[in-house]
Protein backbone atom coordinates (compact mmCIF):
# COMPACT_ATOMS: atom_id res chain seq x y z
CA UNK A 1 -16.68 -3.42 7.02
CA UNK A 2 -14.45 -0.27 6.68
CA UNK A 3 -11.27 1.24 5.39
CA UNK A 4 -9.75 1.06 8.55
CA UNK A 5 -9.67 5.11 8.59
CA UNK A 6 -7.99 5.22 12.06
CA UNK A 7 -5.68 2.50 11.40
CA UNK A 8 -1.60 2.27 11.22
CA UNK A 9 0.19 1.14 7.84
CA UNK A 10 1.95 -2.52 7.86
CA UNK A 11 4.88 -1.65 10.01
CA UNK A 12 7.31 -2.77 7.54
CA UNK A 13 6.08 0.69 5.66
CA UNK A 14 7.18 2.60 8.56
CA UNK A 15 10.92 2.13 7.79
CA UNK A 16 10.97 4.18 4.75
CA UNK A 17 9.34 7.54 4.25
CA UNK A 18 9.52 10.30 1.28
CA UNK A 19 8.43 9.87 -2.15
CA UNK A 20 9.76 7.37 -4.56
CA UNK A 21 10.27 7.68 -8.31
CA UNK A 22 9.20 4.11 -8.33
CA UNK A 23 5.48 2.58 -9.65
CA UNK A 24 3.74 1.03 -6.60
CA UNK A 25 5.05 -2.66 -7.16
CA UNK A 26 8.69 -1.77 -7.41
CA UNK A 27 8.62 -0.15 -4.39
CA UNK A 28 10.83 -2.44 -1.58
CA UNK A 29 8.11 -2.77 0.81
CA UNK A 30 5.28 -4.01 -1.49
CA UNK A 31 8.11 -6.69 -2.57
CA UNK A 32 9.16 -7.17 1.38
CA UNK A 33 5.31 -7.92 2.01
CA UNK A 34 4.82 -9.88 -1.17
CA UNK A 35 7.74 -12.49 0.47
CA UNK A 36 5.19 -12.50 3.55
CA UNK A 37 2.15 -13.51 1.44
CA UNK A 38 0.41 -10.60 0.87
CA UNK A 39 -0.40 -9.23 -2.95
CA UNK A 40 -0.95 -5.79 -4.04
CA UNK A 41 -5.39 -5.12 -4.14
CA UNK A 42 -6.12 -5.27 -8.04
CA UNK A 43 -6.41 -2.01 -9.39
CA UNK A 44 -9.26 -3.11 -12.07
CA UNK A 45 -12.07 -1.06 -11.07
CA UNK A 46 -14.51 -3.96 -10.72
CA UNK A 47 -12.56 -4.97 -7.62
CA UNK A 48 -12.68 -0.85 -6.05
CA UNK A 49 -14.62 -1.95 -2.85
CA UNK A 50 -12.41 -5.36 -2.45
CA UNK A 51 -10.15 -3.66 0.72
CA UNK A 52 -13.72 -2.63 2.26
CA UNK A 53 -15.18 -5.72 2.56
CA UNK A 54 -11.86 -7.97 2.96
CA UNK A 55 -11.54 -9.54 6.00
CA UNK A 56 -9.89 -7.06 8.60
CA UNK A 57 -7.25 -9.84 9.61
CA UNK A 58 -6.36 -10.46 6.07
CA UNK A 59 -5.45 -6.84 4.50
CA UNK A 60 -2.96 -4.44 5.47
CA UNK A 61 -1.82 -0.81 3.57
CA UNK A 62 1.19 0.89 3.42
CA UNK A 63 0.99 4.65 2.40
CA UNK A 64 1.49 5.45 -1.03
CA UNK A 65 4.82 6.72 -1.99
CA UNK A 66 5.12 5.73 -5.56
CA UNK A 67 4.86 7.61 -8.62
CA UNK A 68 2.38 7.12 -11.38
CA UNK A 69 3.78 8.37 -14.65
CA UNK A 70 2.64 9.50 -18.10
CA UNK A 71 4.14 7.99 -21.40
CA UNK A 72 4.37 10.01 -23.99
CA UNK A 73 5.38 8.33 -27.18
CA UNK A 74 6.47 9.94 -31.09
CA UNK A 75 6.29 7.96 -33.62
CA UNK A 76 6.94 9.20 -37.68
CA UNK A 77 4.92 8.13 -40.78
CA UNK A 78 5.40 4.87 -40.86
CA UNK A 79 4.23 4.03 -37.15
CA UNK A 80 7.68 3.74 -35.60
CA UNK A 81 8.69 4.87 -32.43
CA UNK A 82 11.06 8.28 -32.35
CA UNK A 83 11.11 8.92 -29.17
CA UNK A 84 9.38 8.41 -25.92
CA UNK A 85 9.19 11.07 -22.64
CA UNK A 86 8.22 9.38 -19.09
CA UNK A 87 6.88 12.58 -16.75
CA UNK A 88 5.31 12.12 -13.30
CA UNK A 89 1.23 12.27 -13.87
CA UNK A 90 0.24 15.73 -12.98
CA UNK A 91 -1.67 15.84 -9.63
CA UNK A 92 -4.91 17.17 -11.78
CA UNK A 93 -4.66 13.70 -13.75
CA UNK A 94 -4.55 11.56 -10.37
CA UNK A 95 -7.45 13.28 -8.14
CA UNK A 96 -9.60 12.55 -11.63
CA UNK A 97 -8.19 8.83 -11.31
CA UNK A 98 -9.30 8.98 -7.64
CA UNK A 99 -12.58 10.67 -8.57
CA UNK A 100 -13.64 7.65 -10.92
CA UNK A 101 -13.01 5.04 -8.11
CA UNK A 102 -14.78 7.38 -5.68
CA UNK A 103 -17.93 7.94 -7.81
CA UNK A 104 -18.30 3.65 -8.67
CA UNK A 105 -17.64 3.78 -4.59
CA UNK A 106 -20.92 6.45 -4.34
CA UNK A 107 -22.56 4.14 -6.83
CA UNK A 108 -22.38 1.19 -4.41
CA UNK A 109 -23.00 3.24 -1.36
CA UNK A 110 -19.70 3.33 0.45
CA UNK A 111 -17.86 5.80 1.61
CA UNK A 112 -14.25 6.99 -0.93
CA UNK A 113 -11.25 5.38 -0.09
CA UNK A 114 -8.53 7.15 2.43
CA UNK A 115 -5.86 8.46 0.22
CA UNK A 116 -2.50 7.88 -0.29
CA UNK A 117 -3.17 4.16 0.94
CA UNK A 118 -2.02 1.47 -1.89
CA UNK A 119 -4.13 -2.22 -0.01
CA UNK A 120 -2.69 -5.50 0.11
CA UNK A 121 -4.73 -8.90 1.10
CA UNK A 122 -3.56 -12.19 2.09
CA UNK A 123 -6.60 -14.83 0.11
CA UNK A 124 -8.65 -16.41 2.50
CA UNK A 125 -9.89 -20.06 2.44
CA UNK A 126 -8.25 -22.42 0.43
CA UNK A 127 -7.40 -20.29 -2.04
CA UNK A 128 -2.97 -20.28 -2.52
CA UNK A 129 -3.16 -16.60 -4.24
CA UNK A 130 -5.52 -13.73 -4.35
CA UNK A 131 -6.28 -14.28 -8.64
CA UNK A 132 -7.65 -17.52 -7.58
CA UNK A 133 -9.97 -16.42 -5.21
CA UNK A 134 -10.67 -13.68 -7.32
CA UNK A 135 -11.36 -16.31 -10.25
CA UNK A 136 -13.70 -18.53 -7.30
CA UNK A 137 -15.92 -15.00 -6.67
CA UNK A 138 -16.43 -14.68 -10.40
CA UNK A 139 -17.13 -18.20 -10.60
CA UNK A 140 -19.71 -17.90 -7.77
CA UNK A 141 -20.95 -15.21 -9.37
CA UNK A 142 -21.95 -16.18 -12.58
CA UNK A 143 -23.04 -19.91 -10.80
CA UNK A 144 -25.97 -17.13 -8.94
CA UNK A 145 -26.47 -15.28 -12.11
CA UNK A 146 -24.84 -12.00 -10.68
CA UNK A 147 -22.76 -9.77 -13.10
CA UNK A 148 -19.10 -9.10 -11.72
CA UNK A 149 -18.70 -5.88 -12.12
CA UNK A 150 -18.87 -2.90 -9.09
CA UNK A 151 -22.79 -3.40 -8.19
CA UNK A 152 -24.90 -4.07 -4.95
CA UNK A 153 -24.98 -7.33 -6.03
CA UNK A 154 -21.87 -8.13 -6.54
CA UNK A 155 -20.69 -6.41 -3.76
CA UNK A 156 -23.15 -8.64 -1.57
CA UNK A 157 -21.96 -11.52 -3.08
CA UNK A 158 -18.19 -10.97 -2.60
CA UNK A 159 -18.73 -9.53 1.35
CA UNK A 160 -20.75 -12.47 2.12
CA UNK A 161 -18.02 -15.34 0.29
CA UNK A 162 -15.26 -13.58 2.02
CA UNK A 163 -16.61 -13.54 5.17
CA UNK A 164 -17.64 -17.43 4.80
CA UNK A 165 -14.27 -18.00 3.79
CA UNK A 166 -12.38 -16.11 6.54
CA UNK A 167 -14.64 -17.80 8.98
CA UNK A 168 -13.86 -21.40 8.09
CA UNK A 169 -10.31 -20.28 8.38
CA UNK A 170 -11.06 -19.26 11.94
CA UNK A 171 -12.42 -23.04 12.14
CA UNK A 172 -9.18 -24.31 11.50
CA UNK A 173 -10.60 -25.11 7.53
């Protein structure tokens, strides 16, 4: 289990370079890849040590070249909207959003996530799309009276299903 520190990106990433004005799932490679059956990692933070623990064979990255952007909206006395301002998030605002995932990361013992990375997966097992093996570790979670949420249990749990899963898919099953 790793983040694949001295790894490449997806090669379809290595076509376009420079930063993009777009969020991370407009941006044309996450849609090329999506065509090719992989999904975007979920970004709740009760999934932060999915990539880690997902099979190697079934995750790729592609480096980060979206923008995350702040929403500022007016609204007058009677709760309507009178204007709104879109700004790129300040860089402060985004090493404190890195920070949180880093320190639930410390919490579970691994090491912070490379930057600049955004993590796809391909499910594993029988599973069609990644929210329904997502919904199949939750349900195997609560069937062994483990809490989802980012703890050594749960992160047992999930690294030991996953790797169960990938290896029946190794079987052929």
């Amino acid at each position: 289990m790793s983040w694949d520190e001295d790894g490449t990106p997806h090669p379809l990433a290595l076509r376009r370079t420079g930063r993009s004005e777009l969020e991370a799932d407009r941006l044309p490679e996450i849609r090329e890849l999506e065509v090719l059956g992989w999904e975007p990692a979920p970004e709740d933070l009760r999934w932060v040590f999915l990539p880690y623990v997902w099979p190697p064979a079934a995750r790729t990255w592609i480096p980060d070249r979206s923008t995350h952007w702040a929403v500022d909206t007016a609204l007058d006395g009677h709760g309507h909207i009178t204007g709104v301002e879109c700004a790129p998030l300040p860089e402060p605002d985004l090493r404190d959003l890195d920070q949180e995932a880093d320190a639930a990361l410390a919490g579970l013992g691994l090491p912070p996530r490379p930057r600049g990375r955004l993590w796809l997966l391909r499910p594993v097992g029988p599973f069609a799309t990644l929210d329904e093996l997502l919904d199949h570790l939750d349900t195997v979670a609560a069937e062994r009276a483990v809490e989802a949420r980012p703890s050594t249990a749960f992160l047992a749990l999930a690294r030991a299903e996953l790797a169960e899963l990938a290896s029946r898919d190794g079987d052929g099953g």
